[in-house]
Protein backbone atom coordinates (compact mmCIF):
# COMPACT_ATOMS: atom_id res chain seq x y z
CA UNK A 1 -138.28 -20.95 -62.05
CA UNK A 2 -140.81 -24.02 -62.65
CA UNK A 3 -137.58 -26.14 -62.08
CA UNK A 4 -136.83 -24.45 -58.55
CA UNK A 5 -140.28 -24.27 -57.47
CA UNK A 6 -140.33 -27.74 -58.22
CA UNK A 7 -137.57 -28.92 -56.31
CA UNK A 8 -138.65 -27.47 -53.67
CA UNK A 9 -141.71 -29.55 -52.94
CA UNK A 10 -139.56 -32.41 -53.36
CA UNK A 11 -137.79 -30.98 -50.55
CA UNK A 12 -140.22 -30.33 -48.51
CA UNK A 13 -142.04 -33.46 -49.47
CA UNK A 14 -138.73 -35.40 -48.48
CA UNK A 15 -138.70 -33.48 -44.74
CA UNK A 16 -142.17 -34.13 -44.11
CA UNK A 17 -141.62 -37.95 -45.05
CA UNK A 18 -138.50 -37.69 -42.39
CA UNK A 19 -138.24 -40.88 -40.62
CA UNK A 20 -136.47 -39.39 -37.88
CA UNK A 21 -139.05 -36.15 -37.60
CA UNK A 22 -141.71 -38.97 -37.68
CA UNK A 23 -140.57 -40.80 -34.85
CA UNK A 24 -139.44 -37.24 -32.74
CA UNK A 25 -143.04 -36.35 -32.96
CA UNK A 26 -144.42 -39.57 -31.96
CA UNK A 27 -142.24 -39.46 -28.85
CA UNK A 28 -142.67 -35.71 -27.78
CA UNK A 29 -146.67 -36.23 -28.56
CA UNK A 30 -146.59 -39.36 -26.38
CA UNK A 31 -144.47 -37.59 -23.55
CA UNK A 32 -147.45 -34.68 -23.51
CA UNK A 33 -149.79 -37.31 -23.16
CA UNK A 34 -148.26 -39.58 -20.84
CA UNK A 35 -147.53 -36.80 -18.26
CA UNK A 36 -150.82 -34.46 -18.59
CA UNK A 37 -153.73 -37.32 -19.38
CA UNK A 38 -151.89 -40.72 -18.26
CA UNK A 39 -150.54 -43.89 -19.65
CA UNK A 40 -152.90 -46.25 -19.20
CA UNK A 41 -155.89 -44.05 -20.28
CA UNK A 42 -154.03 -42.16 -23.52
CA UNK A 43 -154.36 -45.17 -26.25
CA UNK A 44 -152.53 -45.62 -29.56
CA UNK A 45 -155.28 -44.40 -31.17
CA UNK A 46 -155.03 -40.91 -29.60
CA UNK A 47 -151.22 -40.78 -30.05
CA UNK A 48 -151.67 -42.04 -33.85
CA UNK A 49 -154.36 -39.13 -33.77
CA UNK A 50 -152.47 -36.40 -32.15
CA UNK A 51 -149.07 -37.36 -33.90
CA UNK A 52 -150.66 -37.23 -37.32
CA UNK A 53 -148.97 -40.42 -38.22
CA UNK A 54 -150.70 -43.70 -39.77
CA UNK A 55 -150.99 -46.97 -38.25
CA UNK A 56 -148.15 -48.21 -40.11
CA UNK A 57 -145.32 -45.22 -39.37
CA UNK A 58 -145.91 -45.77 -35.64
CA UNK A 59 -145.94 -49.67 -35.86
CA UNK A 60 -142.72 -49.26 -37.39
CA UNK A 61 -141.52 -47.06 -34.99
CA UNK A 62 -142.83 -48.31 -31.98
CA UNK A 63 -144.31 -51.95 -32.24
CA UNK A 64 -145.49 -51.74 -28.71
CA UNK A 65 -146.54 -48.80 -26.32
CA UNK A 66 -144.19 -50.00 -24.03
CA UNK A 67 -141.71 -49.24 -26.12
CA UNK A 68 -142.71 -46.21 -26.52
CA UNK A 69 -143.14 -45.34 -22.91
CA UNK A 70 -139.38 -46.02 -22.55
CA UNK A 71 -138.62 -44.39 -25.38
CA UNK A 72 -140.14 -40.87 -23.16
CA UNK A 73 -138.54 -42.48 -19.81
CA UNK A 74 -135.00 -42.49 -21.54
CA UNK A 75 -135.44 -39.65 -23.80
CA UNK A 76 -138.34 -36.51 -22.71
CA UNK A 77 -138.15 -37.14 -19.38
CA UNK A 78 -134.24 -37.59 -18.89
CA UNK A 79 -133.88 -34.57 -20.35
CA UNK A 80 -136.69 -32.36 -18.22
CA UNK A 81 -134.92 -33.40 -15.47
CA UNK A 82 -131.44 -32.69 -16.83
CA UNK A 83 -133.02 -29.08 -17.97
CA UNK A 84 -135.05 -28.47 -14.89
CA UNK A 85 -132.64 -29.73 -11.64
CA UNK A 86 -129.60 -30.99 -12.56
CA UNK A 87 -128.03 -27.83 -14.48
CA UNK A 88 -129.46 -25.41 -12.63
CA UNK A 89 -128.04 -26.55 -9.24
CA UNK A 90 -124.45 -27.73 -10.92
CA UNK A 91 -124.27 -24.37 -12.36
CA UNK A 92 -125.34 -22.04 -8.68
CA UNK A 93 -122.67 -21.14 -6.83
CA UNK A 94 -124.44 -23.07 -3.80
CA UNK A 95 -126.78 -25.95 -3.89
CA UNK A 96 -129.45 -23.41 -1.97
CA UNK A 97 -128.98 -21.00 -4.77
CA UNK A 98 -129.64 -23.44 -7.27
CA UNK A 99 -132.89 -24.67 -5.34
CA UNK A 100 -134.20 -20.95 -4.88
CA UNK A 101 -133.22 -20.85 -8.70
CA UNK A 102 -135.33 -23.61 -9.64
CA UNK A 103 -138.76 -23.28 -7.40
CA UNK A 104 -139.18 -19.46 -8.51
CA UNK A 105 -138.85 -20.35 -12.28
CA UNK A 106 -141.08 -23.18 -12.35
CA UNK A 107 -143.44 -21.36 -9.81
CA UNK A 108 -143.15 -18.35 -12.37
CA UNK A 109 -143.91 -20.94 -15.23
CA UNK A 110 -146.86 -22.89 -13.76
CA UNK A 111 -148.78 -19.53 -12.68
CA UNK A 112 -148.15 -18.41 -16.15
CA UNK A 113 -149.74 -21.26 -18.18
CA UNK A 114 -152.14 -21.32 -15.84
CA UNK A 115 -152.54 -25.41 -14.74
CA UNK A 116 -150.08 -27.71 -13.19
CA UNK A 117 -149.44 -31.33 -15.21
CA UNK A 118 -147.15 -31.93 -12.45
CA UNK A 119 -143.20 -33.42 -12.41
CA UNK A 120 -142.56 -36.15 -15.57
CA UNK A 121 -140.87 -38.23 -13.61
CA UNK A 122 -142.78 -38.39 -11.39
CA UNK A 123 -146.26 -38.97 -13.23
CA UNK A 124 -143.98 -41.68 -15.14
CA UNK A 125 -143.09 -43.52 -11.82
CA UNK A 126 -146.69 -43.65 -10.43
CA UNK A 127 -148.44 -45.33 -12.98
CA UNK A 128 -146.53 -47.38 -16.04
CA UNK A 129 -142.96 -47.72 -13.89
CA UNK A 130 -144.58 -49.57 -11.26
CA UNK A 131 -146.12 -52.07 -13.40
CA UNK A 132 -143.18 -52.91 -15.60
CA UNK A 133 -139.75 -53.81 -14.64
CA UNK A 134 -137.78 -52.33 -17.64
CA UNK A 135 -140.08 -49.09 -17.01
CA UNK A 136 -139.12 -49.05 -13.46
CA UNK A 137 -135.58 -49.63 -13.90
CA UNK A 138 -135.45 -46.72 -15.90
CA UNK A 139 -137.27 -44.49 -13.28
CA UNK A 140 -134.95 -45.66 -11.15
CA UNK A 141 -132.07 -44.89 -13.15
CA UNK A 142 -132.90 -41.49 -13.76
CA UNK A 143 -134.10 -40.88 -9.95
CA UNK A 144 -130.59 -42.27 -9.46
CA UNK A 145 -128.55 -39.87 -11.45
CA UNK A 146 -130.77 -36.82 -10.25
CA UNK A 147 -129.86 -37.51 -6.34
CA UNK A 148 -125.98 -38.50 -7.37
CA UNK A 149 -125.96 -34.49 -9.42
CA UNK A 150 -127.32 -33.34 -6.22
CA UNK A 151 -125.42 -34.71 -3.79
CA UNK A 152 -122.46 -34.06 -5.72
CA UNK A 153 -123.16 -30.45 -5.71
CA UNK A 154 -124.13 -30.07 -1.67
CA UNK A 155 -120.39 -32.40 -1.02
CA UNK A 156 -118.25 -29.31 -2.86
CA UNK A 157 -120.72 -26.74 -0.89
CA UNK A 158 -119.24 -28.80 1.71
CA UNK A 159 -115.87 -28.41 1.14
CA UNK A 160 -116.52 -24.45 0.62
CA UNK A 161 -117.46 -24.85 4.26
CA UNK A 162 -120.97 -24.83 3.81
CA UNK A 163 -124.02 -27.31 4.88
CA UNK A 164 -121.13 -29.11 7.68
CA UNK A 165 -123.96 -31.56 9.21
CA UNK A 166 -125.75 -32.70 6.14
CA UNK A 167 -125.66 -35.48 4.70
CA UNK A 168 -125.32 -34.85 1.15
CA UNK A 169 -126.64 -38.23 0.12
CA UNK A 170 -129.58 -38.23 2.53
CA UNK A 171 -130.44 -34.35 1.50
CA UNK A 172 -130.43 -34.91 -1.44
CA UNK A 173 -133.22 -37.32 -1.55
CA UNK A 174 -135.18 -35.04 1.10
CA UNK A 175 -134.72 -32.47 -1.19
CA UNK A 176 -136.29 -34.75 -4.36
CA UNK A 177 -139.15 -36.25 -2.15
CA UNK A 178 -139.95 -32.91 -0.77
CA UNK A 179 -140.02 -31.15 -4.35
CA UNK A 180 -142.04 -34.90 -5.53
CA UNK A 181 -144.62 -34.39 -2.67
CA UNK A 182 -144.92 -30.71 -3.41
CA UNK A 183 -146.03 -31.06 -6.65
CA UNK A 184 -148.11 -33.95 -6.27
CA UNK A 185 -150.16 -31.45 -4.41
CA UNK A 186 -149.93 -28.34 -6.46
CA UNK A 187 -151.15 -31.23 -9.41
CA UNK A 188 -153.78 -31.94 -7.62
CA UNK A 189 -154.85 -28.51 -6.19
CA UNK A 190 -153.81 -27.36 -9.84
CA UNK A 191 -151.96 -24.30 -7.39
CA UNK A 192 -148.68 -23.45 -7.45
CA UNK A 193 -148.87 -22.87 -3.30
CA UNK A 194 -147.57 -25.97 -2.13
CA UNK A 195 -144.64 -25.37 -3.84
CA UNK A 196 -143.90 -22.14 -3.19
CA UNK A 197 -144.18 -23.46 0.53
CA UNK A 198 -141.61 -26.07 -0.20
CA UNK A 199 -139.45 -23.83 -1.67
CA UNK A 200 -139.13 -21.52 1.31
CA UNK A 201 -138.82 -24.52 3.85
CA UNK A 202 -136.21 -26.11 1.99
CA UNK A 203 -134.07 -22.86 1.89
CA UNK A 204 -134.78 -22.52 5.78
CA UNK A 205 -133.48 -26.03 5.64
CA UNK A 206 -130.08 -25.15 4.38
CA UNK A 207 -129.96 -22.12 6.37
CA UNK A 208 -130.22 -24.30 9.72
CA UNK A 209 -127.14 -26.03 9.03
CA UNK A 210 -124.45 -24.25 10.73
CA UNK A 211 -121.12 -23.99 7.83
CA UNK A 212 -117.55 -24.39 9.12
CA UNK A 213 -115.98 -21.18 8.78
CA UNK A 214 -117.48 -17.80 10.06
């Protein structure tokens, strides 16, 4: 029994010393902070803090906090949007579904949490992408593969006979900047309004466009 019982705080020991978990938490405490508080103003010193890591397990990690900001740019971020957008309309049966889909649940998920951070991309873009060119480029890379999913998804509507006078790549970008704008707003009003507004205009949008077959 002693043996087991001491085993397991070797184990446990070992999985709390987890480089990998180490590095994880430094990223998904940094992506919290980066798109609630800021880059510029959320310092190594709070991240070190919040992490619960010492000065030398995040040096090792992450040298620089510009390495770390890609690190949430590539990794955190990529994935919100994967989560939030780019499955949900791939997986509708229309690319207005999908939309609808998407505005009610984050709607539903900001009024129930009760403040609005806003979109990580988009908090990422304003401040540390546009003062760093290997920052930006990875915006931009993820901006990029967000509008290709989307337009991808309104060209088969297309062929369904849906959407006939859109242009999927322009729409597709309307339909980013228009979600962007909206919660830039609903941020800054910390109200989910602005987007429910967007929501319902962008479905009136689709609805405008006259398909191909009756």
């Amino acid at each position: 029994m002693l043996q087991s019982s001491s085993m397991a705080k070797r184990l446990q020991k070992r999985r709390s010393n987890n480089p990998e978990g180490v590095k994880r938490r430094i990223v998904d405490t940094a992506f919290n902070a980066f798109t609630t508080r800021g880059y510029s103003v959320t310092t190594v010193q709070d991240l070190k803090a919040a992490a619960h890591v010492t000065g030398g397990a995040f040096s090792h990690h992450f040298p620089t906090k510009k390495e770390l900001g890609l690190a949430v740019l590539n990794g955190n971020v990529a994935d919100a949007v994967e989560e939030t957008w780019i499955k949900p309309i791939l997986q509708a049966k229309t690319a207005s579904d999908g939309i609808e889909a998407i505005f009610t649940k984050i709607i539903r998920e900001l009024d129930q949490q009760g403040f609005v951070s806003g979109c990580p991309l988009g908090n990422m873009v304003s401040e540390p992408a546009a003062q760093d060119g290997a920052m930006r480029e990875a915006a931009i890379a993820i901006l990029a593969q967000w509008r290709s999913e989307l337009a991808q998804k309104i060209r088969a509507d297309q062929l369904a006979g849906h959407y006939a006078h859109l242009d999927a790549e322009a729409a597709s970008i309307f339909i980013i900047a228009s979600y962007w704008g909206a919660m830039g707003i609903a941020k800054a009003s910390q109200s989910s309004s602005a987007l429910k507004d967007c929501g319902q205009e962008l479905l009136r949008y689709f609805d405008l466009c006259p398909s191909q077959k009756p």
